[in-house]
Protein backbone atom coordinates (compact mmCIF):
# COMPACT_ATOMS: atom_id res chain seq x y z
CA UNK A 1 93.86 93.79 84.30
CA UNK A 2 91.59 95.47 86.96
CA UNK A 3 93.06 96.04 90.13
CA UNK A 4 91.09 95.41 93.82
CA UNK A 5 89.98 97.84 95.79
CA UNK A 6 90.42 97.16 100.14
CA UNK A 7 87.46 95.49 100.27
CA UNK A 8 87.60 93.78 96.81
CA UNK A 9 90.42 92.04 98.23
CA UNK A 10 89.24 91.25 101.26
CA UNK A 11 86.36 89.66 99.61
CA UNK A 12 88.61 87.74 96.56
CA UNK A 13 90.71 86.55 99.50
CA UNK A 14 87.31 85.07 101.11
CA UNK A 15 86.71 83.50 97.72
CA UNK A 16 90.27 82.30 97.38
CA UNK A 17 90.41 80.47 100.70
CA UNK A 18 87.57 78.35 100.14
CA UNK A 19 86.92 75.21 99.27
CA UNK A 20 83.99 76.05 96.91
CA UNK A 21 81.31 78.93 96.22
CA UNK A 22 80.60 80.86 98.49
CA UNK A 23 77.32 83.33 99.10
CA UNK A 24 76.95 86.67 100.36
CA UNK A 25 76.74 85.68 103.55
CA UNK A 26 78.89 83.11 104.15
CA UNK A 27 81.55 85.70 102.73
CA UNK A 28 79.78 88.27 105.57
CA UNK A 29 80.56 85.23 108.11
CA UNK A 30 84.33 84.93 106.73
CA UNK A 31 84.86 88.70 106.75
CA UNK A 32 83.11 89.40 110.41
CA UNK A 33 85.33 86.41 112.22
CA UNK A 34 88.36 88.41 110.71
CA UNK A 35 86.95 91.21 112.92
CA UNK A 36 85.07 93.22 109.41
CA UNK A 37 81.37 94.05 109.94
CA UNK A 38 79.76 94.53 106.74
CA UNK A 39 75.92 94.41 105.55
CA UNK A 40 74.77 91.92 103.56
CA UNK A 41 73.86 94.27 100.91
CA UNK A 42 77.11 96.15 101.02
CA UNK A 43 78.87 92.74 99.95
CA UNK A 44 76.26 91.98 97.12
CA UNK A 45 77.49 95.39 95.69
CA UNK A 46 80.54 94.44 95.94
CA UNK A 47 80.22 90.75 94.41
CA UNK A 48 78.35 91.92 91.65
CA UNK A 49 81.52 94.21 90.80
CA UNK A 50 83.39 91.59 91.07
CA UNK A 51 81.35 89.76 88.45
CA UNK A 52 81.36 92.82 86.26
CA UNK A 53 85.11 93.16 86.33
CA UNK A 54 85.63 89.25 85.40
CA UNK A 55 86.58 87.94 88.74
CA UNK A 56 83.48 86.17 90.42
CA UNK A 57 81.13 84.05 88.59
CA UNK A 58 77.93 83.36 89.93
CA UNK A 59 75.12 80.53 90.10
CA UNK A 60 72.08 82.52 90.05
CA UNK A 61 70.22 78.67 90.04
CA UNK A 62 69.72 78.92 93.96
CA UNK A 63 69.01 81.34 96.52
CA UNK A 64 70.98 82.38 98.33
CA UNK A 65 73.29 83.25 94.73
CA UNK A 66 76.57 81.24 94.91
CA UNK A 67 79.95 82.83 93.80
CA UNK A 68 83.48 81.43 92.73
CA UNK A 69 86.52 82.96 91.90
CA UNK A 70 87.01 82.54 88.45
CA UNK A 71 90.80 82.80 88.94
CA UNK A 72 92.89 81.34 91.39
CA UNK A 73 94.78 84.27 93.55
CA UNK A 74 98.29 82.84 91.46
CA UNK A 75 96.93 84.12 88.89
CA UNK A 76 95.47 86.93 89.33
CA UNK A 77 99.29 88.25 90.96
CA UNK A 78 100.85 86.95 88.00
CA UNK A 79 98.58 88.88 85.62
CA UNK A 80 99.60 91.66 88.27
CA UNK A 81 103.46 91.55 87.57
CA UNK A 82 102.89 90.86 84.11
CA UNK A 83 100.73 93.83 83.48
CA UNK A 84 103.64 96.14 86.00
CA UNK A 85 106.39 95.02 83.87
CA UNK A 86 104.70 95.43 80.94
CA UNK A 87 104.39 99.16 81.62
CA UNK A 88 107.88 99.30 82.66
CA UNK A 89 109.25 102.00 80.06
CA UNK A 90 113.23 99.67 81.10
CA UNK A 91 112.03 96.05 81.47
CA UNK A 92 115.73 94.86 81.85
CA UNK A 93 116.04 97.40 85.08
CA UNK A 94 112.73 96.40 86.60
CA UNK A 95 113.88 92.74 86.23
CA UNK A 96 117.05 93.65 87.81
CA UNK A 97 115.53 95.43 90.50
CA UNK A 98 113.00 92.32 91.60
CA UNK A 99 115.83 89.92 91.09
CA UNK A 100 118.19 91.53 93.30
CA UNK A 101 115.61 92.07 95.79
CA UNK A 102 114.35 87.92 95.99
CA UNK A 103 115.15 85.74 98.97
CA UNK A 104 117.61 83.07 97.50
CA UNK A 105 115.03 80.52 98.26
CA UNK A 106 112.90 82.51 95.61
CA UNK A 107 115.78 82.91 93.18
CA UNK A 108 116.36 79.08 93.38
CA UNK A 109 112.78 78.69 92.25
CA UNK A 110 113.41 81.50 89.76
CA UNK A 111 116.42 79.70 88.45
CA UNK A 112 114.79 76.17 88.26
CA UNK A 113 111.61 77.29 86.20
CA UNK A 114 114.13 79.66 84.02
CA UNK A 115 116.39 76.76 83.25
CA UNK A 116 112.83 74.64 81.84
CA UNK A 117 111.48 77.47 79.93
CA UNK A 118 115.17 77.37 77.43
């Protein structure tokens, strides 16, 4: 699983939060009313990376190009933690270590999908 970059994120999150594809520069629009200036042509770069690494898609049937996370951002952190733990050389301690350090409202939630999955 690749990981994002600053701006990678920034962009993903953009993606993420909308309701449906999104182009260049309505990502440009998202990004500068955060306070981020960036170029047209620097996000294109950075979209078609995206693509390349598996996370965009894009419909290259209009202009301007259209774009949609392929994931949803739940996923994409769970493929995060999966791929952490799984280069955990002590699973059981890393487990130990992220359940002790929940809220209890998260270890409720932990316990209710835990008691499902038996």
């Amino acid at each position: 699983m690749s990981t994002l970059g600053e701006l990678e994120r920034a962009v993903m999150d953009a993606l993420w939060d909308a309701d449906g594809s999104l182009s260049a520069y309505d990502v440009q629009h998202t990004l500068e009313a955060e306070g981020r200036t960036l170029a047209a042509t620097t996000l294109l770069t950075v979209l078609s990376r995206l693509e390349k690494k598996g996370f965009v898609a894009s419909d290259r049937s209009s202009r301007p190009h259209r774009y949609t996370a392929v994931a949803s951002r739940a996923d994409h952190v769970a493929e995060l933690m999966h791929s952490v733990l799984g280069d955990a050389g002590d699973r059981t301690a890393v487990l130990e270590r992220f359940v002790g350090g929940v809220s209890a409202e998260d270890a409720a939630v932990l316990r209710r999908l835990l008691g499902g999955a038996g």
